[in-house]
Protein backbone atom coordinates (compact mmCIF):
# COMPACT_ATOMS: atom_id res chain seq x y z
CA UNK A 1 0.00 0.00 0.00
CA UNK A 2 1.35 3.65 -1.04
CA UNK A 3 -0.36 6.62 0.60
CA UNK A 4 -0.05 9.92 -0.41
CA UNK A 5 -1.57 12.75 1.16
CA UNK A 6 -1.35 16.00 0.15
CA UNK A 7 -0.80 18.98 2.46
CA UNK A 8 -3.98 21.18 1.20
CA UNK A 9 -6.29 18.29 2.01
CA UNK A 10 -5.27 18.00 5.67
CA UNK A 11 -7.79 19.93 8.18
CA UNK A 12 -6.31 21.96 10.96
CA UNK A 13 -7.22 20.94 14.78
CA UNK A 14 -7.06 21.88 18.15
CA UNK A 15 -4.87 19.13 19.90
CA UNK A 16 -5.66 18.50 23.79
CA UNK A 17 -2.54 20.16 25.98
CA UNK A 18 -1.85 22.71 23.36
CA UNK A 19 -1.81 26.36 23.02
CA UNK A 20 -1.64 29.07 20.55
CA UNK A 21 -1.00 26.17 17.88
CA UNK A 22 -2.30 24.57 15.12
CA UNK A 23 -1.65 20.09 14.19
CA UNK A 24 -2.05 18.97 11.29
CA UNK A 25 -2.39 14.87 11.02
CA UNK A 26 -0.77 13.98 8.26
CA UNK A 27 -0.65 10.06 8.67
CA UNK A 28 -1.99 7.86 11.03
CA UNK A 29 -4.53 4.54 11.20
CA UNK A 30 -7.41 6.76 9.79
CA UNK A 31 -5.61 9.25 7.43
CA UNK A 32 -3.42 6.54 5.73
CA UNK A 33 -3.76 2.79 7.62
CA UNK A 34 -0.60 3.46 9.59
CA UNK A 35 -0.50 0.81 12.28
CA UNK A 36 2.80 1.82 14.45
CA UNK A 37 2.76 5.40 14.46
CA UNK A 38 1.06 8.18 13.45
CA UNK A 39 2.93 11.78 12.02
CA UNK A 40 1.43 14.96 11.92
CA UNK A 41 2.89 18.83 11.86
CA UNK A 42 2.74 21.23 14.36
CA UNK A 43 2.27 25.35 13.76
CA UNK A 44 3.35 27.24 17.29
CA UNK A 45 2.64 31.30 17.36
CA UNK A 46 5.22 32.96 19.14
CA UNK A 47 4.42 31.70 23.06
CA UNK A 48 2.70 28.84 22.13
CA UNK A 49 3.18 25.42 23.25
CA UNK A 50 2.23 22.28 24.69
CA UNK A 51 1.83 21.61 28.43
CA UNK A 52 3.52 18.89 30.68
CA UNK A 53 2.38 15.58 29.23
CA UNK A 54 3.15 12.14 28.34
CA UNK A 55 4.63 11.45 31.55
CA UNK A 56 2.42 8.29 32.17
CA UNK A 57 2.57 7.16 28.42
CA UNK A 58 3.96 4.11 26.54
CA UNK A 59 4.06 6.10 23.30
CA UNK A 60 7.78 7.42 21.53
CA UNK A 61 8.12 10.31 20.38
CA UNK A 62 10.55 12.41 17.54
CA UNK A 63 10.01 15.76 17.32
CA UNK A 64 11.99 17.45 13.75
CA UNK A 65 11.96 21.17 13.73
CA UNK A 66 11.05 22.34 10.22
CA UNK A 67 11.09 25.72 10.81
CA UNK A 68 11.97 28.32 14.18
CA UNK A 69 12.67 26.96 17.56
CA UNK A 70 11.21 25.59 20.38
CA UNK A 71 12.31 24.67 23.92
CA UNK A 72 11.37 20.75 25.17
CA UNK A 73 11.28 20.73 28.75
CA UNK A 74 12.27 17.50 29.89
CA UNK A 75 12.84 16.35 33.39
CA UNK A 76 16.16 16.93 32.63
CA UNK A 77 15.90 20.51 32.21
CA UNK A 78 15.61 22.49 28.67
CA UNK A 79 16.33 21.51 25.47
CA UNK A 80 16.85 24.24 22.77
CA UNK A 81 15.85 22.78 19.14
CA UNK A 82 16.19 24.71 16.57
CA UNK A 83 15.81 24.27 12.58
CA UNK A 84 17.13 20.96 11.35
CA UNK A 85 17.63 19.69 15.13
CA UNK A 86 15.29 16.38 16.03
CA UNK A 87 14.53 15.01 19.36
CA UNK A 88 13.51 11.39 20.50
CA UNK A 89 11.41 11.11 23.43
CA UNK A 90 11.11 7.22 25.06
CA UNK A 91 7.88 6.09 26.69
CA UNK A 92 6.99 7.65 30.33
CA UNK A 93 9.37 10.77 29.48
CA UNK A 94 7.16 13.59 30.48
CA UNK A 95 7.65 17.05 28.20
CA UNK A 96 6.37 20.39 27.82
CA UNK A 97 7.30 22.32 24.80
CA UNK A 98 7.35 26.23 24.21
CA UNK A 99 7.90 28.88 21.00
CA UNK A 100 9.71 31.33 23.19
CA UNK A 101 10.40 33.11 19.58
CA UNK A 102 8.85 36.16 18.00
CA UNK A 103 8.75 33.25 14.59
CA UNK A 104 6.47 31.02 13.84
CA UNK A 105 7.54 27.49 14.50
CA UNK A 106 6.56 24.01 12.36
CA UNK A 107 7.61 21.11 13.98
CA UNK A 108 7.30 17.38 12.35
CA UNK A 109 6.20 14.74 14.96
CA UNK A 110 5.76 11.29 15.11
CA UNK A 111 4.53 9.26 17.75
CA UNK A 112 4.41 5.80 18.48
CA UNK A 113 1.05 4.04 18.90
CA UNK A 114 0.42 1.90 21.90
């Protein structure tokens, strides 16, 4: 099976946790059939971000910063990732993330599925 999906048929949400920023699911069990993970992109406005989360999840997580920067706060302290940098996450690592920027910032993401 090949999938393509094309960005300018992928609706905007709201994701749970998140402020001041826009996902877009790009591929996932619904969107494509994707069994093991599912990717989407992330838009944050200057200050947005995602609050503390994932700390009681199985699920991995890479983070790929497209565009801008954004801060992971692990509980390791911050992480600074800026354009080109990526970031793996392993199950029952909690993170927030913020655009401390005045730039917009697109982040890819993929995450594991249970």
């Amino acid at each position: 099976m090949v999938i393509k999906r094309q960005i300018s048929e992928v609706k905007p949400y709201n994701a749970p946790l998140h402020f001041d920023m826009k996902a877009l699911k790009l591929h996932g069990l619904e969107e494509s059939g994707a069994t093991k993970f599912w990717m989407g992109m992330s838009h944050f406005l200057p200050g947005g971000g995602a609050e503390w989360a994932y700390e009681d999840s199985p699920t991995e997580k890479i983070y790929f910063v497209l565009e801008g920067e954004v801060v992971v706060t692990s509980k390791d302290g911050d992480i600074l990732l800026q354009k080109g940098d990526s970031l793996f996450i392993g199950p029952n690592e909690g993170r927030s993330m913020l655009n401390r920027s005045n730039q917009v910032a697109t982040v890819l993401v993929v995450i594991s599925n249970d």
